[in-house]
C-alpha atoms as a PDB file:
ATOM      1  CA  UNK A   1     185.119 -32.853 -54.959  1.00  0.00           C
ATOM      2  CA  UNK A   2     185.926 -29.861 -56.624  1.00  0.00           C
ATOM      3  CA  UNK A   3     186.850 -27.200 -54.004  1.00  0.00           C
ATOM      4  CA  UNK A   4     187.237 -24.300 -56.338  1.00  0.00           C
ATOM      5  CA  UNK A   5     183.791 -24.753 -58.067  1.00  0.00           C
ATOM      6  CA  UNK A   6     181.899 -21.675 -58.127  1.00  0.00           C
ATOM      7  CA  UNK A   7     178.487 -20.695 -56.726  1.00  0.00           C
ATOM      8  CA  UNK A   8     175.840 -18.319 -57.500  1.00  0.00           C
ATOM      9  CA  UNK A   9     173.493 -18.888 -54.483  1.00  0.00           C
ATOM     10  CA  UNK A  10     172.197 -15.602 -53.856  1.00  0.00           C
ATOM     11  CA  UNK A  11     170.988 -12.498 -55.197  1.00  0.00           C
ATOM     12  CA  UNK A  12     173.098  -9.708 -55.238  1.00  0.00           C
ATOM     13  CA  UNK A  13     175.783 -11.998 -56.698  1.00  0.00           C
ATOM     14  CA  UNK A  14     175.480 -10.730 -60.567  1.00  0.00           C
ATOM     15  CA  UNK A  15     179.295 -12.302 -61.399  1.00  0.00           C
ATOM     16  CA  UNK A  16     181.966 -14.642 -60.414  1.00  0.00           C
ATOM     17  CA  UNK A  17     184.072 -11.336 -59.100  1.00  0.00           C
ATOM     18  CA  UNK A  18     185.343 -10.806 -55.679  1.00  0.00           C
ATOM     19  CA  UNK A  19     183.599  -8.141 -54.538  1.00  0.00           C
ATOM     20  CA  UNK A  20     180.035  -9.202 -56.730  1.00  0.00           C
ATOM     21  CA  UNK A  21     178.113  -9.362 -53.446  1.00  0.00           C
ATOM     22  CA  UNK A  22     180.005  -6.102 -51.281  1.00  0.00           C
ATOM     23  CA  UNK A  23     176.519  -5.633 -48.889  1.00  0.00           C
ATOM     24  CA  UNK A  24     177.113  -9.313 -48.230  1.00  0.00           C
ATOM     25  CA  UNK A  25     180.719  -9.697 -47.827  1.00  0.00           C
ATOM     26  CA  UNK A  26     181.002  -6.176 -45.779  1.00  0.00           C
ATOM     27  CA  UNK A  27     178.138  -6.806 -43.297  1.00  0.00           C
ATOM     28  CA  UNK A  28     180.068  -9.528 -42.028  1.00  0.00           C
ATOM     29  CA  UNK A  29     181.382  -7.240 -39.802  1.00  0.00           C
ATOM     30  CA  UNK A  30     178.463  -7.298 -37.848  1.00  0.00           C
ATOM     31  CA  UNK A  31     179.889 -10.771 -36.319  1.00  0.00           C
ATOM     32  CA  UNK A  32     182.995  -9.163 -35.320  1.00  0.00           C
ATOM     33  CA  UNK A  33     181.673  -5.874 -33.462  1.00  0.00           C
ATOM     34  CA  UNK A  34     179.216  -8.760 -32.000  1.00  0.00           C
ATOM     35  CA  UNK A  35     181.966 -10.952 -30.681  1.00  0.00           C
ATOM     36  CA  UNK A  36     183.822  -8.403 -29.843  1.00  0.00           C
ATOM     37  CA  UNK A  37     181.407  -6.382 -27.385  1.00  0.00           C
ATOM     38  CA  UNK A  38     180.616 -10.169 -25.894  1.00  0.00           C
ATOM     39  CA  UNK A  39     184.703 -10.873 -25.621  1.00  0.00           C
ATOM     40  CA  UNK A  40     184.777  -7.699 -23.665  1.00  0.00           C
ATOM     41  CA  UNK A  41     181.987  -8.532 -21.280  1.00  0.00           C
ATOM     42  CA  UNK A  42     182.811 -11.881 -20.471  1.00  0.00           C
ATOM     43  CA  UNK A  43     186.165 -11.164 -19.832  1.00  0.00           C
ATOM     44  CA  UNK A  44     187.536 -11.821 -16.147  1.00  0.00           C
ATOM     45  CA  UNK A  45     184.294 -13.481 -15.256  1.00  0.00           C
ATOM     46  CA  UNK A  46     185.540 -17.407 -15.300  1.00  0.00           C
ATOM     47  CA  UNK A  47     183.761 -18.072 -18.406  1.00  0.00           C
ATOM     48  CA  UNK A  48     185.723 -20.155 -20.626  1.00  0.00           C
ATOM     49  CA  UNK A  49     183.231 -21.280 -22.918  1.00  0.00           C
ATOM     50  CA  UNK A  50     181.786 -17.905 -23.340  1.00  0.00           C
ATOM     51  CA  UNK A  51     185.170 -16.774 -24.359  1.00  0.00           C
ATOM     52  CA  UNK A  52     185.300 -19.752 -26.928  1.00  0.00           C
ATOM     53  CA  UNK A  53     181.963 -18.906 -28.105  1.00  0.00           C
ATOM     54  CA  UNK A  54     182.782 -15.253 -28.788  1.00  0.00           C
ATOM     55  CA  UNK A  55     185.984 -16.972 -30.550  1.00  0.00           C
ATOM     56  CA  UNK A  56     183.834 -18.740 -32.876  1.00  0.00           C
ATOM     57  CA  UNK A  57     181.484 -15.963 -33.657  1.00  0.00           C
ATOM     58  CA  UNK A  58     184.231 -14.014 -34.581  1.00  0.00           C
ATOM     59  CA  UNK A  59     185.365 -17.150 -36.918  1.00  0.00           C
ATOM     60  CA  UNK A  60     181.475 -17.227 -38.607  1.00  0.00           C
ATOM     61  CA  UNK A  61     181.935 -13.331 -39.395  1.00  0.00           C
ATOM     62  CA  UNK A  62     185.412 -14.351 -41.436  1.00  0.00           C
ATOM     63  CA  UNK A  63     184.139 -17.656 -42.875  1.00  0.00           C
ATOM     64  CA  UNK A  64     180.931 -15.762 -44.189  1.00  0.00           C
ATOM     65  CA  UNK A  65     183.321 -12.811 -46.051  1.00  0.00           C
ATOM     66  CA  UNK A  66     185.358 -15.734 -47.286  1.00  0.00           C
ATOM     67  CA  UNK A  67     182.707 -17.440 -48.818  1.00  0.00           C
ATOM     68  CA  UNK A  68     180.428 -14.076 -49.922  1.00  0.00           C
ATOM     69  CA  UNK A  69     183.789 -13.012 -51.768  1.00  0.00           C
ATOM     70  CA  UNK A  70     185.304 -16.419 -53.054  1.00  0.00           C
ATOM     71  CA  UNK A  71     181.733 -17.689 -53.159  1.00  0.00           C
ATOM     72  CA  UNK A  72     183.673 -21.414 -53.854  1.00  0.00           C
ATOM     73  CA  UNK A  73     183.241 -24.507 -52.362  1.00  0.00           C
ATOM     74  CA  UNK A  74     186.111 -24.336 -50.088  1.00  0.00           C
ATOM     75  CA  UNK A  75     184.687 -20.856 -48.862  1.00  0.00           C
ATOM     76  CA  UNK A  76     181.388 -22.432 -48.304  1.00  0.00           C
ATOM     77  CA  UNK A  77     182.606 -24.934 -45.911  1.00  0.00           C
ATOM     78  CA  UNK A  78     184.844 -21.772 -44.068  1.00  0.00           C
ATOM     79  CA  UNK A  79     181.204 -20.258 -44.175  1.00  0.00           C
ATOM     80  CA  UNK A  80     179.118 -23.318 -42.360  1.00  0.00           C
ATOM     81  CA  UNK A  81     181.651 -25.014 -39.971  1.00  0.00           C
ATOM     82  CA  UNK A  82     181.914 -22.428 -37.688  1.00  0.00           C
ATOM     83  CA  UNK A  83     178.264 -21.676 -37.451  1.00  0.00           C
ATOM     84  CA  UNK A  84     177.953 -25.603 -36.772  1.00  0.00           C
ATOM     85  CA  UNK A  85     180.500 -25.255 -34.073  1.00  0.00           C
ATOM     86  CA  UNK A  86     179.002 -22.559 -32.723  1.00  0.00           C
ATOM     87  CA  UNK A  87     175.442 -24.243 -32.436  1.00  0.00           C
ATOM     88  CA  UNK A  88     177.584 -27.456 -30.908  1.00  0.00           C
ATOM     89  CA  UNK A  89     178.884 -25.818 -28.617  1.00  0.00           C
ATOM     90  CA  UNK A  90     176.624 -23.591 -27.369  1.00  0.00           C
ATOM     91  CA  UNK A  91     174.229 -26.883 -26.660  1.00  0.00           C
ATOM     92  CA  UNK A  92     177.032 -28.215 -24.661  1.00  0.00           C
ATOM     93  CA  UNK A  93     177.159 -25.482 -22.490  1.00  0.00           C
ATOM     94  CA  UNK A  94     173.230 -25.311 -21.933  1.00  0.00           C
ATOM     95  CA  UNK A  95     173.029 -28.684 -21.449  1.00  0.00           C
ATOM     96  CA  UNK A  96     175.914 -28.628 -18.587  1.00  0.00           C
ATOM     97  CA  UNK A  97     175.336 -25.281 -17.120  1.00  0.00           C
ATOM     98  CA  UNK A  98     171.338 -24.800 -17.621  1.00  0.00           C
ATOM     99  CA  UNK A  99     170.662 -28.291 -16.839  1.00  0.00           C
ATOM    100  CA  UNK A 100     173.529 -29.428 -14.831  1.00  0.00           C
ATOM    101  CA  UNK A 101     174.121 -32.554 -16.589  1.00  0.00           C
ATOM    102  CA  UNK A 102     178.139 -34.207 -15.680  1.00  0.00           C
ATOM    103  CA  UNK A 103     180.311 -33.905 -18.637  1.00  0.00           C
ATOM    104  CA  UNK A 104     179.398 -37.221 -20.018  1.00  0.00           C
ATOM    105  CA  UNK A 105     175.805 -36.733 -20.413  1.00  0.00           C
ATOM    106  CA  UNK A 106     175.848 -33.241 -21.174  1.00  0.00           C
ATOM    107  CA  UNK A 107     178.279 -34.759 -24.384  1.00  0.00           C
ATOM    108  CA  UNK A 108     175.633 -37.270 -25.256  1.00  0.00           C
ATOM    109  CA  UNK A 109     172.946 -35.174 -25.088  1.00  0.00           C
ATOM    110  CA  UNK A 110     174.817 -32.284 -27.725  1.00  0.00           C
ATOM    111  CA  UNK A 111     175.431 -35.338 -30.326  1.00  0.00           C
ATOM    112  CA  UNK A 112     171.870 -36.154 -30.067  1.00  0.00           C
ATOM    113  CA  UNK A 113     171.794 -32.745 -32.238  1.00  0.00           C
ATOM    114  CA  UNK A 114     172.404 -34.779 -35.210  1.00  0.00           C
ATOM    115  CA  UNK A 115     169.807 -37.208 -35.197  1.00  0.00           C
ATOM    116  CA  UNK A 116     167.238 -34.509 -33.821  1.00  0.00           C
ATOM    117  CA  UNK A 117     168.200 -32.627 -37.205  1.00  0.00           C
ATOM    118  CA  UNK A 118     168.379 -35.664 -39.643  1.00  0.00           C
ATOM    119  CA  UNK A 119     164.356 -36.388 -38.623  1.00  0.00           C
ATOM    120  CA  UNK A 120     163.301 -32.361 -38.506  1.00  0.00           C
ATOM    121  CA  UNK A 121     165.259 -30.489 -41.711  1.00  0.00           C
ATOM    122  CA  UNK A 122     163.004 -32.976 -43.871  1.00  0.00           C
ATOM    123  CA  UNK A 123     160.041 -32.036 -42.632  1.00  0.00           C
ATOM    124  CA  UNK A 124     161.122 -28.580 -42.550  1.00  0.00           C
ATOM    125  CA  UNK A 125     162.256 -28.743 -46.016  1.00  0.00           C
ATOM    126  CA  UNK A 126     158.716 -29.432 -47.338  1.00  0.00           C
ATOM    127  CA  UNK A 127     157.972 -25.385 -46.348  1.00  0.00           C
ATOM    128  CA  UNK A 128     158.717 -23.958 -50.037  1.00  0.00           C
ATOM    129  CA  UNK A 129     159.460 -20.697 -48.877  1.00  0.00           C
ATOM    130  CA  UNK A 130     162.616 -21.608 -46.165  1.00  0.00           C
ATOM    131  CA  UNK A 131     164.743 -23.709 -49.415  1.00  0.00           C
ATOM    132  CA  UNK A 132     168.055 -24.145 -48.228  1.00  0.00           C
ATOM    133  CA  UNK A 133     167.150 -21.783 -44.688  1.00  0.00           C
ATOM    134  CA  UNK A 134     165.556 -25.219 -43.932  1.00  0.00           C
ATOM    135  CA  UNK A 135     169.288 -26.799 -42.614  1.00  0.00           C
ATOM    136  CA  UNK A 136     169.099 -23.672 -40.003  1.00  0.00           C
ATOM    137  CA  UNK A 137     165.301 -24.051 -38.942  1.00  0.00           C
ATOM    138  CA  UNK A 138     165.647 -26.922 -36.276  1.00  0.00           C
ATOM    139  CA  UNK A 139     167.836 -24.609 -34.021  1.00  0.00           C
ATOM    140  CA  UNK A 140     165.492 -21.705 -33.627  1.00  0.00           C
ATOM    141  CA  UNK A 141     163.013 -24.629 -32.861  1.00  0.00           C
ATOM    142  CA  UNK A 142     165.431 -26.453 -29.900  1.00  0.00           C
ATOM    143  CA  UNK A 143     165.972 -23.233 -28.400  1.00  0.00           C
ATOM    144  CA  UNK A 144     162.395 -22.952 -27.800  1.00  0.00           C
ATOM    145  CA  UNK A 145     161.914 -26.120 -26.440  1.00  0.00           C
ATOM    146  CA  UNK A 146     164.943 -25.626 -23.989  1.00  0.00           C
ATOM    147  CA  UNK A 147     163.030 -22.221 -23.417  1.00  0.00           C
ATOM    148  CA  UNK A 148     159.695 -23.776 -22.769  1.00  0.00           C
ATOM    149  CA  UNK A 149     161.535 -26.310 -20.396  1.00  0.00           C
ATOM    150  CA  UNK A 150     163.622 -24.594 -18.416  1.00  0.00           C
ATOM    151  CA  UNK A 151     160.689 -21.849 -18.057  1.00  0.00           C
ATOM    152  CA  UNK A 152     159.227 -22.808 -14.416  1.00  0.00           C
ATOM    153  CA  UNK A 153     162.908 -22.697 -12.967  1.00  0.00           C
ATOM    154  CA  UNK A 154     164.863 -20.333 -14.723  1.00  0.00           C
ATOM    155  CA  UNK A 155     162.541 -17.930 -16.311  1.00  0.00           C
ATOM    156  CA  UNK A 156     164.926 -15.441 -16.869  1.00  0.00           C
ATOM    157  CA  UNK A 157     167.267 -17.535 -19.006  1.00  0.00           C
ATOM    158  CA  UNK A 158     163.973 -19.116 -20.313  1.00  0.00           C
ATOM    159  CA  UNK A 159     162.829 -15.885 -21.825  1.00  0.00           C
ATOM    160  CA  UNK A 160     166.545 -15.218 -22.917  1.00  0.00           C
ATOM    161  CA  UNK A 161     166.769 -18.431 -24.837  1.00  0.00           C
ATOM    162  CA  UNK A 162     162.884 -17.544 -26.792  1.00  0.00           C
ATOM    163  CA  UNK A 163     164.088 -13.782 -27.309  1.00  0.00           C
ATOM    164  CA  UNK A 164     167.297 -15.720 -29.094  1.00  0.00           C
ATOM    165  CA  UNK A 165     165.011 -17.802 -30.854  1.00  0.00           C
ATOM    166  CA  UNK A 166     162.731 -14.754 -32.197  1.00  0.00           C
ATOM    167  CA  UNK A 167     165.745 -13.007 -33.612  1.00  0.00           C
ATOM    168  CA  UNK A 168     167.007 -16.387 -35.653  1.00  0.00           C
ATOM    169  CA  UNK A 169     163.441 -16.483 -37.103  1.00  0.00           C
ATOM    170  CA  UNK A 170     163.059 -13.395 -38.679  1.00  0.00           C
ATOM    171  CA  UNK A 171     166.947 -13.807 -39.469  1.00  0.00           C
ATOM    172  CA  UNK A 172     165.972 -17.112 -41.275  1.00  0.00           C
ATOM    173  CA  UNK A 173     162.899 -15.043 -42.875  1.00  0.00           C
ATOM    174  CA  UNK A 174     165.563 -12.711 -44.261  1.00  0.00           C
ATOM    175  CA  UNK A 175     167.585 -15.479 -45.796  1.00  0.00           C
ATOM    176  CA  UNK A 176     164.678 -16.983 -47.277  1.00  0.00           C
ATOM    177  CA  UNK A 177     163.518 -14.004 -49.003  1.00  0.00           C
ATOM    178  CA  UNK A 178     166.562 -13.184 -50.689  1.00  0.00           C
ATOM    179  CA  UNK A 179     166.128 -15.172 -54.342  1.00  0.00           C
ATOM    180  CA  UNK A 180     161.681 -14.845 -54.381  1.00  0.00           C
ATOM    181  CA  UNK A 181     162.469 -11.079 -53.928  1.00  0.00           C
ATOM    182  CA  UNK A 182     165.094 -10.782 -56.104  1.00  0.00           C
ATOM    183  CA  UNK A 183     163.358  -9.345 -59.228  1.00  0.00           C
ATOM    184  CA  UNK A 184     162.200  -6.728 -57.472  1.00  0.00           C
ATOM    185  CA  UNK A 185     164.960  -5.926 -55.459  1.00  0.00           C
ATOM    186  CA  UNK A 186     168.601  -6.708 -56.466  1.00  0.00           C
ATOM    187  CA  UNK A 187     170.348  -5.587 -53.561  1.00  0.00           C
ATOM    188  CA  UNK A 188     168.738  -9.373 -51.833  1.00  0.00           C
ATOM    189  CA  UNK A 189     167.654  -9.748 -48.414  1.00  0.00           C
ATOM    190  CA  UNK A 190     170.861 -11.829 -47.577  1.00  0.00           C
ATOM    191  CA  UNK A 191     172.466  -9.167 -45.613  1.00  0.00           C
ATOM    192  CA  UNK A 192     169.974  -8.941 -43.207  1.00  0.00           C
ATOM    193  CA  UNK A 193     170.711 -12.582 -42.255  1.00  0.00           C
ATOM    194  CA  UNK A 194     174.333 -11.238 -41.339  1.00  0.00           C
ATOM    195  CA  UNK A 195     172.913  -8.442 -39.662  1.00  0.00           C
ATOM    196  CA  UNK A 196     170.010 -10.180 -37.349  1.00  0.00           C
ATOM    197  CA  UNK A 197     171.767 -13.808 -36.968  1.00  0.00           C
ATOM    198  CA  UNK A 198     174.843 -11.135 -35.554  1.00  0.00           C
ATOM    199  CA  UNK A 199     172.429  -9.849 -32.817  1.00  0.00           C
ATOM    200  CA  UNK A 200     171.405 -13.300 -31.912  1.00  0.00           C
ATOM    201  CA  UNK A 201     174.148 -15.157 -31.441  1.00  0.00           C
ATOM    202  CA  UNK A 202     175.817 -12.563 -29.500  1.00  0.00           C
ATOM    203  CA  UNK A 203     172.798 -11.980 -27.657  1.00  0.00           C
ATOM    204  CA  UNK A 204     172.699 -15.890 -26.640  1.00  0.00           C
ATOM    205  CA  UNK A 205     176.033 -15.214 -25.517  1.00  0.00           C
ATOM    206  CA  UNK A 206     174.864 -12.637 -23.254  1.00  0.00           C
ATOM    207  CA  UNK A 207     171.856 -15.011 -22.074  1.00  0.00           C
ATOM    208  CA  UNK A 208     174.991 -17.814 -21.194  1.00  0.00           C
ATOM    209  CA  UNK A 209     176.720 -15.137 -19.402  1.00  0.00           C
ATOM    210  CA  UNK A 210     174.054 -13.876 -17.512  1.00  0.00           C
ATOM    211  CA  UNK A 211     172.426 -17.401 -16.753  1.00  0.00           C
ATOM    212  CA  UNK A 212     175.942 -17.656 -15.059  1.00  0.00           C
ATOM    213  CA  UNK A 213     176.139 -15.130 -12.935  1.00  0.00           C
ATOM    214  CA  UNK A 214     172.735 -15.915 -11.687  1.00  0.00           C
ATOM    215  CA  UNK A 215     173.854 -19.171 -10.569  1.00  0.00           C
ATOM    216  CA  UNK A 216     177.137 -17.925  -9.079  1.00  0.00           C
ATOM    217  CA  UNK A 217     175.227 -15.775  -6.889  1.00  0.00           C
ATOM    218  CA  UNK A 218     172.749 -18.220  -6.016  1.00  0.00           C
ATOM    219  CA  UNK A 219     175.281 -20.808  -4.830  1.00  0.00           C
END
């Protein structure tokens, strides 16, 4: 494979320059004041996965100006991997904390992500509009089945989880949008993704932490 090949995947990118897509590459920083205010809450709380979680969302916000500068194939793996780990994790943790499972199962049931994605980005992938946004669409729709699940018992972290899920939808729109729009406006949509998919993963953060503190006052 050819790590340094380039790509021209959305629109503001005009050239193979560094700074070709600057709304792109500087609204990163959106992940970084978002994992920041969340590494600040959960602090001194006992929440070691929260902390990780805020780690990684920092790591999305420099993978994603890597690869919106670079825009190589190197850069696009620093772009997905931590947005995979992210998703990995943060499964792991509702499995184990929102449902209890032991460590084992909780395991098991995070790898079943893979499957659960093989059989749903293909049928996802046959809505024209989503093209590539169709790798992200099976998330928005597990959160809302651990939403609808967990409703009756945890409500609160139920309607957390399906506020979560509305913001990575119309972040998804956004990334969609960006190359159909393009003609007739060059800036793209793309940014918007950064901006929105920011909120939401630092807001599911927040719905961890909080879910947590409800059950530490409950026990």
């Amino acid at each position: 494979m050819d790590w340094t090949r380039e790509i021209d995947a959305y629109c503001e990118r005009l050239s193979p320059d560094y700074w070709a897509e600057p709304v792109n590459a500087i609204t990163n920083l959106a992940f970084l004041i978002a994992a920041f205010v969340m590494w600040r809450r959960v602090q001194g709380q006992g929440l070691a996965l929260a902390r990780w979680l805020c780690g990684i969302l920092a790591a999305i916000g420099i993978g994603s100006f890597l690869f919106h500068t670079h825009a190589q194939s190197w850069s696009a793996l620093a772009d997905v991997l931590p947005i995979v780990l992210f998703v990995l994790l943060y499964i792991y943790a509702a499995n184990r904390d929102m449902w209890q499972m032991r460590r084992g199962w909780a395991i098991c049931a995070t790898v079943a992500f893979f499957p659960y994605a093989a059989l749903t980005v293909p049928v996802f992938s046959q809505i024209a509009v989503l093209g590539s946004s169709a790798a992200y669409a099976p998330v928005p729709l597990l959160i809302l089945i651990y939403a609808a699940l967990l409703w009756r018992r945890m409500p609160d972290t139920a309607l957390g989880l399906a506020v979560g899920a509305t913001l990575l939808i119309l972040s998804i729109l956004f990334r969609s949008i960006d190359l159909p729009l393009c003609s007739g406006w060059p800036m793209g949509t793309h940014f918007m993704w950064h901006i929105l998919n920011a909120l939401m993963l630092g807001w599911m953060i927040e719905v961890y932490r909080r879910h947590m503190l409800r059950s530490a006052a409950g026990s």
